[in-house]
C-alpha atoms as a PDB file:
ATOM      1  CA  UNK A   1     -83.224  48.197   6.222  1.00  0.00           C
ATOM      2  CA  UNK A   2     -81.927  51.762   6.596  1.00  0.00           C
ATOM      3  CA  UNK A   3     -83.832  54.538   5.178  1.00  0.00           C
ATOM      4  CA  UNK A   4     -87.491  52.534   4.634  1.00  0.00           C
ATOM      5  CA  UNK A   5     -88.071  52.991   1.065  1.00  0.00           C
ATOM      6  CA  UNK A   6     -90.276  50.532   0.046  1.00  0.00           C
ATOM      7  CA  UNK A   7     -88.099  47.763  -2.168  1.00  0.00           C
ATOM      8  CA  UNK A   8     -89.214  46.021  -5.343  1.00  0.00           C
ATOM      9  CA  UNK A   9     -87.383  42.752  -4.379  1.00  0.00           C
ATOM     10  CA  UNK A  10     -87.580  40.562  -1.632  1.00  0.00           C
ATOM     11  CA  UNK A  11     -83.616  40.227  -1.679  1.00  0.00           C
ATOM     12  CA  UNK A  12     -82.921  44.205  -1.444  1.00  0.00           C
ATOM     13  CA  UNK A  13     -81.531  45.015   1.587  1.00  0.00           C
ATOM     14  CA  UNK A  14     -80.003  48.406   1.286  1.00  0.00           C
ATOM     15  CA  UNK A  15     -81.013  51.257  -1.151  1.00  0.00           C
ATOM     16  CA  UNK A  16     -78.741  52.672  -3.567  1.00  0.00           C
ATOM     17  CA  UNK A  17     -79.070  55.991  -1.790  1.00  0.00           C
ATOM     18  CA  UNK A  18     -77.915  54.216   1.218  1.00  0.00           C
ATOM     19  CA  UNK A  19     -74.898  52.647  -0.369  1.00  0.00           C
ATOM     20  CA  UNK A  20     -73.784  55.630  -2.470  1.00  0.00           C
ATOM     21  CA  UNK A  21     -73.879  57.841   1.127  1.00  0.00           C
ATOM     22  CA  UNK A  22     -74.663  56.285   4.752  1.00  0.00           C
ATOM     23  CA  UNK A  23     -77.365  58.557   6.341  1.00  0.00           C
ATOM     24  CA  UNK A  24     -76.380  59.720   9.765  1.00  0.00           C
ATOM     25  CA  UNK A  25     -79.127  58.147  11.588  1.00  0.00           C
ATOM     26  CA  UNK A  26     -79.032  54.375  12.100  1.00  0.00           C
ATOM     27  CA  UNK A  27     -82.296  53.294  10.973  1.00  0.00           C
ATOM     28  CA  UNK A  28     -85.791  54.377  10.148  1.00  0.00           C
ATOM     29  CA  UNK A  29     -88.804  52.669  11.816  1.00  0.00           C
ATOM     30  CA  UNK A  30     -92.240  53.278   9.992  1.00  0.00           C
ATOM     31  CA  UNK A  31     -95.149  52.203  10.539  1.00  0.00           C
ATOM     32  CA  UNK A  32     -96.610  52.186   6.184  1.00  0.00           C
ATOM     33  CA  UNK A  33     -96.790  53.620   3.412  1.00  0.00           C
ATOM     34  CA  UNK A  34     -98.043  57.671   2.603  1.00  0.00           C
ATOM     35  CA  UNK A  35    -101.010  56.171   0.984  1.00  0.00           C
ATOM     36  CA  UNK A  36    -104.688  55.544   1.433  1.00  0.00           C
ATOM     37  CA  UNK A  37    -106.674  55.967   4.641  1.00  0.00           C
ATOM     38  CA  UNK A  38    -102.714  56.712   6.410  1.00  0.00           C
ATOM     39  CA  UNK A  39    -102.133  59.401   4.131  1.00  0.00           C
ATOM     40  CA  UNK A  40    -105.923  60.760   4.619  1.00  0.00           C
ATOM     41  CA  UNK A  41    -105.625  60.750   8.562  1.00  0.00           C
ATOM     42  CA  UNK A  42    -101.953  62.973   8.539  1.00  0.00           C
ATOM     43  CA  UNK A  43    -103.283  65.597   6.089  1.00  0.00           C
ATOM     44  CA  UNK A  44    -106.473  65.962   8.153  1.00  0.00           C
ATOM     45  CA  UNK A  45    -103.955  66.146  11.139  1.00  0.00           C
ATOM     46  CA  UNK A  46    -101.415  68.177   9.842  1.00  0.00           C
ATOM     47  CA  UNK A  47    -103.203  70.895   7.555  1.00  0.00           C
ATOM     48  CA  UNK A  48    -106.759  70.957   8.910  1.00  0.00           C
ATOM     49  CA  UNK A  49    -105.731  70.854  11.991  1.00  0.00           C
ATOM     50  CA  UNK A  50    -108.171  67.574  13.614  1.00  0.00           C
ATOM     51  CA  UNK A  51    -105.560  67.235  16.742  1.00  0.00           C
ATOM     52  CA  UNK A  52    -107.529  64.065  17.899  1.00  0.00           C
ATOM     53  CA  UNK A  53    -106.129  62.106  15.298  1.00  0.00           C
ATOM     54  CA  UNK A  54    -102.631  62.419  16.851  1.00  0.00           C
ATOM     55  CA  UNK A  55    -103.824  60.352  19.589  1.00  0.00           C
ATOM     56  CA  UNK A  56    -104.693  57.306  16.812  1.00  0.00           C
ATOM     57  CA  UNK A  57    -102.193  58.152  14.672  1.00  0.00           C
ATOM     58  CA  UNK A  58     -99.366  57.764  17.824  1.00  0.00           C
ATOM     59  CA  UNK A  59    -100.977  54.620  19.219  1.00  0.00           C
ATOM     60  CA  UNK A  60    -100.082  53.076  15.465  1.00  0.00           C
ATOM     61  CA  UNK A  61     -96.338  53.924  16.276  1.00  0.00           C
ATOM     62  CA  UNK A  62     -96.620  51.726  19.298  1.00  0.00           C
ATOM     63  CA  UNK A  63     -96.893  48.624  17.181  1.00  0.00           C
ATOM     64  CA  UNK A  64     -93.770  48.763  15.679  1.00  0.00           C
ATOM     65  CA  UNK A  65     -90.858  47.356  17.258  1.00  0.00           C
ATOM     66  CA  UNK A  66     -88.896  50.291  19.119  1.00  0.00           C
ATOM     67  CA  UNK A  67     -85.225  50.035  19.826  1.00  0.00           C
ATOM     68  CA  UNK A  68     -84.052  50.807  23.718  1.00  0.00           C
ATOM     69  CA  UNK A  69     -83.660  54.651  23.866  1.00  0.00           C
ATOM     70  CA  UNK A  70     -82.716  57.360  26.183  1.00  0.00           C
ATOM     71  CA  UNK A  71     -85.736  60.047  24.607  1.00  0.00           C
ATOM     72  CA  UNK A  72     -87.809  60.826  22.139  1.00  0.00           C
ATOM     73  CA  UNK A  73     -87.114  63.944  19.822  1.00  0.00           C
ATOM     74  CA  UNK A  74     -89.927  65.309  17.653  1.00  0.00           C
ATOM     75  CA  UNK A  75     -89.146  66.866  14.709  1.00  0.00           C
ATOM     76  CA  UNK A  76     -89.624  70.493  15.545  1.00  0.00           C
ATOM     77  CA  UNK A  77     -90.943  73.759  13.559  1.00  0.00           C
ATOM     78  CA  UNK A  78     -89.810  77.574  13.351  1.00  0.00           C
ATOM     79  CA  UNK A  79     -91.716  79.336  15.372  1.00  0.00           C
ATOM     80  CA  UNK A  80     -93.104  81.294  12.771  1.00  0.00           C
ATOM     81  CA  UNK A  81     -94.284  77.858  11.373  1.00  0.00           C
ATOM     82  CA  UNK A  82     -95.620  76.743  14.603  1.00  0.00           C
ATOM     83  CA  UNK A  83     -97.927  80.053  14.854  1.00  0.00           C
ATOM     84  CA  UNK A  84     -99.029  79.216  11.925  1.00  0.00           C
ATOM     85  CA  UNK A  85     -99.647  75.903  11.919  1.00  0.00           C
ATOM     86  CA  UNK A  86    -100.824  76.181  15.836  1.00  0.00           C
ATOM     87  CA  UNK A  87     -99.134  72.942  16.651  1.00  0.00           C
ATOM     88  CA  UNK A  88     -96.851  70.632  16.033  1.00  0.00           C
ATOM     89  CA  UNK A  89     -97.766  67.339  14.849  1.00  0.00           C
ATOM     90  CA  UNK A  90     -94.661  65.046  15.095  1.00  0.00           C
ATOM     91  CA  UNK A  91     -94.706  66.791  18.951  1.00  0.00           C
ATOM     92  CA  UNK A  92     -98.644  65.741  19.200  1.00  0.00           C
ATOM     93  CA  UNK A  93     -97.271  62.105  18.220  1.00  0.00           C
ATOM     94  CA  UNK A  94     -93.960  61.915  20.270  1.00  0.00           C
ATOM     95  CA  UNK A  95     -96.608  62.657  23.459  1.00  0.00           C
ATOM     96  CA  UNK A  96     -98.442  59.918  23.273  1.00  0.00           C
ATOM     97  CA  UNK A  97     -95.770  57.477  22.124  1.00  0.00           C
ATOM     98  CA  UNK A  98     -93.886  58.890  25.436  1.00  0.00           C
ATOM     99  CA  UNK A  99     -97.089  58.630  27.553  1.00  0.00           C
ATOM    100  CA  UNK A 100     -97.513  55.016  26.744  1.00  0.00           C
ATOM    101  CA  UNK A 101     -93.943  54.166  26.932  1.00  0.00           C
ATOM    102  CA  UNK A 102     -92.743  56.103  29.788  1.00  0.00           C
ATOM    103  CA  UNK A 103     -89.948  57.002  27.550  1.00  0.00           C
ATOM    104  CA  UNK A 104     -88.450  60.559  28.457  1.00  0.00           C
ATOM    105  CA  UNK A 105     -89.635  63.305  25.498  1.00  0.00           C
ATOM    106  CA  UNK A 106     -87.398  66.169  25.125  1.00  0.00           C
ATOM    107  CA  UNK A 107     -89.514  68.586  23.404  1.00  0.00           C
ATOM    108  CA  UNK A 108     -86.790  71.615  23.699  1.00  0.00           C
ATOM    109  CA  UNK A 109     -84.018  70.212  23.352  1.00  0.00           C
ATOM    110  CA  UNK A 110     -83.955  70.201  19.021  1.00  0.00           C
ATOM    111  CA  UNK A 111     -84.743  74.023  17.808  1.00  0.00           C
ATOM    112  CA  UNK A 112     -85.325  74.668  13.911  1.00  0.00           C
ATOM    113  CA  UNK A 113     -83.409  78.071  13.761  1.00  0.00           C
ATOM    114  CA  UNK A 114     -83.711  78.635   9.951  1.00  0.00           C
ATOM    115  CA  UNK A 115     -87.025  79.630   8.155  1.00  0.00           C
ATOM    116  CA  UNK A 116     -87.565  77.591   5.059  1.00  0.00           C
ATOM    117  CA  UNK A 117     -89.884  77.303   1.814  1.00  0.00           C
ATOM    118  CA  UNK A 118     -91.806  74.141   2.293  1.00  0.00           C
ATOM    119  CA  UNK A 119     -90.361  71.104   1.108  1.00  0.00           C
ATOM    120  CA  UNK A 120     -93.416  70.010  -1.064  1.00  0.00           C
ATOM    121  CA  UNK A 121     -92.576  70.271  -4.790  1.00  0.00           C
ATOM    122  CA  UNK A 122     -88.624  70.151  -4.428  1.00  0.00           C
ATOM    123  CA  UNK A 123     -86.701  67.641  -5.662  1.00  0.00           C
ATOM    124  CA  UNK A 124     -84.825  65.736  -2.835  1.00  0.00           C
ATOM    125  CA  UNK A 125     -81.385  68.037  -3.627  1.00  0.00           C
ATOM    126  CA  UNK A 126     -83.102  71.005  -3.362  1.00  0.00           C
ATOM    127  CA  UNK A 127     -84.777  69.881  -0.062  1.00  0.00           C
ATOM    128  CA  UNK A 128     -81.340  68.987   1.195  1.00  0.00           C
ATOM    129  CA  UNK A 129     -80.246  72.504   0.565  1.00  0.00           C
ATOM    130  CA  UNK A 130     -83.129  74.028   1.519  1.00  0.00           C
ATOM    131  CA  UNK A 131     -82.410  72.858   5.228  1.00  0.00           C
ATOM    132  CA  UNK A 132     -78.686  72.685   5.194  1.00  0.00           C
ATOM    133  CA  UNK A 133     -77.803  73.990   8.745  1.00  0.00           C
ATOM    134  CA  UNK A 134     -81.540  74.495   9.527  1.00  0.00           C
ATOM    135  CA  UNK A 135     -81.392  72.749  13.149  1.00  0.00           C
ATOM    136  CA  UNK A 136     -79.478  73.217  16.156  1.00  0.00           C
ATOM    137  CA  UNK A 137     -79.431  71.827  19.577  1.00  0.00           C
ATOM    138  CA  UNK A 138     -80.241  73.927  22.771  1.00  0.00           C
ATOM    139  CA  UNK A 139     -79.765  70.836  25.607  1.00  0.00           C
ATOM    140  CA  UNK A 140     -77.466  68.296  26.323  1.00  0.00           C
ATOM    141  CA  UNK A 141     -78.137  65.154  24.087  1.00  0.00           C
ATOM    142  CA  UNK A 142     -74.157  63.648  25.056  1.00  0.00           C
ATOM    143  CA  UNK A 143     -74.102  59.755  24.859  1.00  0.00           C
ATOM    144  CA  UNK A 144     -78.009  59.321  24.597  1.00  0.00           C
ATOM    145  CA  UNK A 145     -79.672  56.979  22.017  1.00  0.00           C
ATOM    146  CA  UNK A 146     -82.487  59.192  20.411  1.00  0.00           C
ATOM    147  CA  UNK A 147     -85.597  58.366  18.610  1.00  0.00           C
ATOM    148  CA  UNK A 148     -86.933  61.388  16.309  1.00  0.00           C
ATOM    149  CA  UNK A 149     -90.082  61.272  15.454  1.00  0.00           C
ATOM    150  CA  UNK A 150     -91.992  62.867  12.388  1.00  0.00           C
ATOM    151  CA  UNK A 151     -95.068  62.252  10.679  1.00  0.00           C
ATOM    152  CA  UNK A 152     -93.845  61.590   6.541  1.00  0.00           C
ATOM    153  CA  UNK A 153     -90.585  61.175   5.434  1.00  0.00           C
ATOM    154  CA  UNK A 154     -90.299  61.914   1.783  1.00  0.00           C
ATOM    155  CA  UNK A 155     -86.784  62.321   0.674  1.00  0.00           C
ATOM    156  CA  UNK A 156     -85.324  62.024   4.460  1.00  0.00           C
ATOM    157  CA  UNK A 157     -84.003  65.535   3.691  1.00  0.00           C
ATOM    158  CA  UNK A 158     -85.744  66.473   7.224  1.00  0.00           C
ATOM    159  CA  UNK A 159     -84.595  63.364   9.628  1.00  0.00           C
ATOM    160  CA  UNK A 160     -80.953  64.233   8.012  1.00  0.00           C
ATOM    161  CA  UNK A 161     -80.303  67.180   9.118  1.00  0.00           C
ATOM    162  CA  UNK A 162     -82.087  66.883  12.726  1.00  0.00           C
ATOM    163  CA  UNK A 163     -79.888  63.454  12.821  1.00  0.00           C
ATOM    164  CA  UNK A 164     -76.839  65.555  11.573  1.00  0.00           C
ATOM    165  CA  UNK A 165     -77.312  68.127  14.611  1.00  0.00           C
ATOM    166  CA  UNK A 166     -78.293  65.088  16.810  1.00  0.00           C
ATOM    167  CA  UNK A 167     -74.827  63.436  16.807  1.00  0.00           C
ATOM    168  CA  UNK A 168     -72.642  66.695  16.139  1.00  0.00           C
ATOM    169  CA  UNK A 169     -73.871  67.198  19.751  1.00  0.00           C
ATOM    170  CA  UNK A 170     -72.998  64.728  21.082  1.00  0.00           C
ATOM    171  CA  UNK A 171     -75.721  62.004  20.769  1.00  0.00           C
ATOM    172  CA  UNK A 172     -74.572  58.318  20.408  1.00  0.00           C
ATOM    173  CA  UNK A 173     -77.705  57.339  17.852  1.00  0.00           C
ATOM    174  CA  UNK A 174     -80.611  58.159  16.350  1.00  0.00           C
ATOM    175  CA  UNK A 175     -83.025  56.096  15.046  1.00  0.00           C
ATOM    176  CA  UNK A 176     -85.559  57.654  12.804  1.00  0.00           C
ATOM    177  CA  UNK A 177     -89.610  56.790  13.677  1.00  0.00           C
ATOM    178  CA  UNK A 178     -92.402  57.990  11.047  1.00  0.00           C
ATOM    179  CA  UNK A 179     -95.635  57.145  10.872  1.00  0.00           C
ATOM    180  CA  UNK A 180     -95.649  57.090   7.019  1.00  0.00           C
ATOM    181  CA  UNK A 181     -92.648  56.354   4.413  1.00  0.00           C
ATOM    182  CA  UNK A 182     -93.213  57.949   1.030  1.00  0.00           C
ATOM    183  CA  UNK A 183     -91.882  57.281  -2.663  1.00  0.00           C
ATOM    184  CA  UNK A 184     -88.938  59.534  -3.326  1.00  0.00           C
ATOM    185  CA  UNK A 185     -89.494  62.469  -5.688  1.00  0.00           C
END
């Protein structure tokens, strides 16, 4: 109900992650699981760079049930990483889920100041650590309800600290919006 990993039981409601330590955003929203034809269409998205997949890939967001909010957030890159890359996916995603919606995106508003390793192959610690203090906030975000988007959330090391930043700023909620949720390492 909180963080979206996947529950053996029907009668599980909250994680043990969850319980041990409340995450700062309210809720994540996804729309399956990192698996199959889902996982297929983000890797062709996000490392072979097929951009007309974010189009699909966003229009699958708009099924799920969104909460009232004042913007969407996309998770955002270095800009070293977004040279790279050429893109940024979860911003290719927040576009159209803002296009269909008419829901405000603030695309500048959450920078990612620190350059990091890549989070594949850490354990969910050392991806905490890895982007402790990573993000920072260059707009004014006071009293709004947010939703940040991303494509995967692994470990929710990512949509943790953006959240963190999020409400040290000001922001009343976030609420956390993937388009896949996978097992934690």
């Amino acid at each position: 109900m909180v963080c979206a990993l996947p529950f053996s039981s029907v009668h599980s409601r909250i994680c043990g992650q969850c319980m041990k330590k409340t995450p700062p955003f309210s809720k994540v929203i996804t729309y399956g699981l990192y698996d199959g034809a889902l996982s297929e269409a983000i890797n062709q998205l996000k490392f072979h760079g097929i951009k007309r997949l974010s189009k699909p890939l966003g229009s699958l967001l708009l099924s799920c049930e969104l909460p009232l909010t004042d913007g969407i957030i996309p998770v955002p890159l270095t800009t070293r990483g977004l040279r790279e890359r050429g893109f940024n996916q979860s911003l290719l995603i927040s576009r159209v889920i803002s296009g269909k919606t008419e829901i405000p995106l603030f695309m500048d508003i959450l920078m990612k100041k620190k350059e990091t390793p890549p989070q594949i192959g850490l354990t969910a610690k050392q991806r905490l650590v890895n982007l402790k203090n990573a993000f920072e906030v260059k707009g004014d975000v006071k009293d709004l309800r947010l939703l940040l988007v991303d494509d995967v959330m692994t470990t929710g090391a990512t949509v943790t600290e953006c959240s963190k930043a999020l409400l040290k700023a000001g922001a009343k909620d976030v609420t956390v919006l993937t388009l896949a949720r996978a097992g934690v390492l």
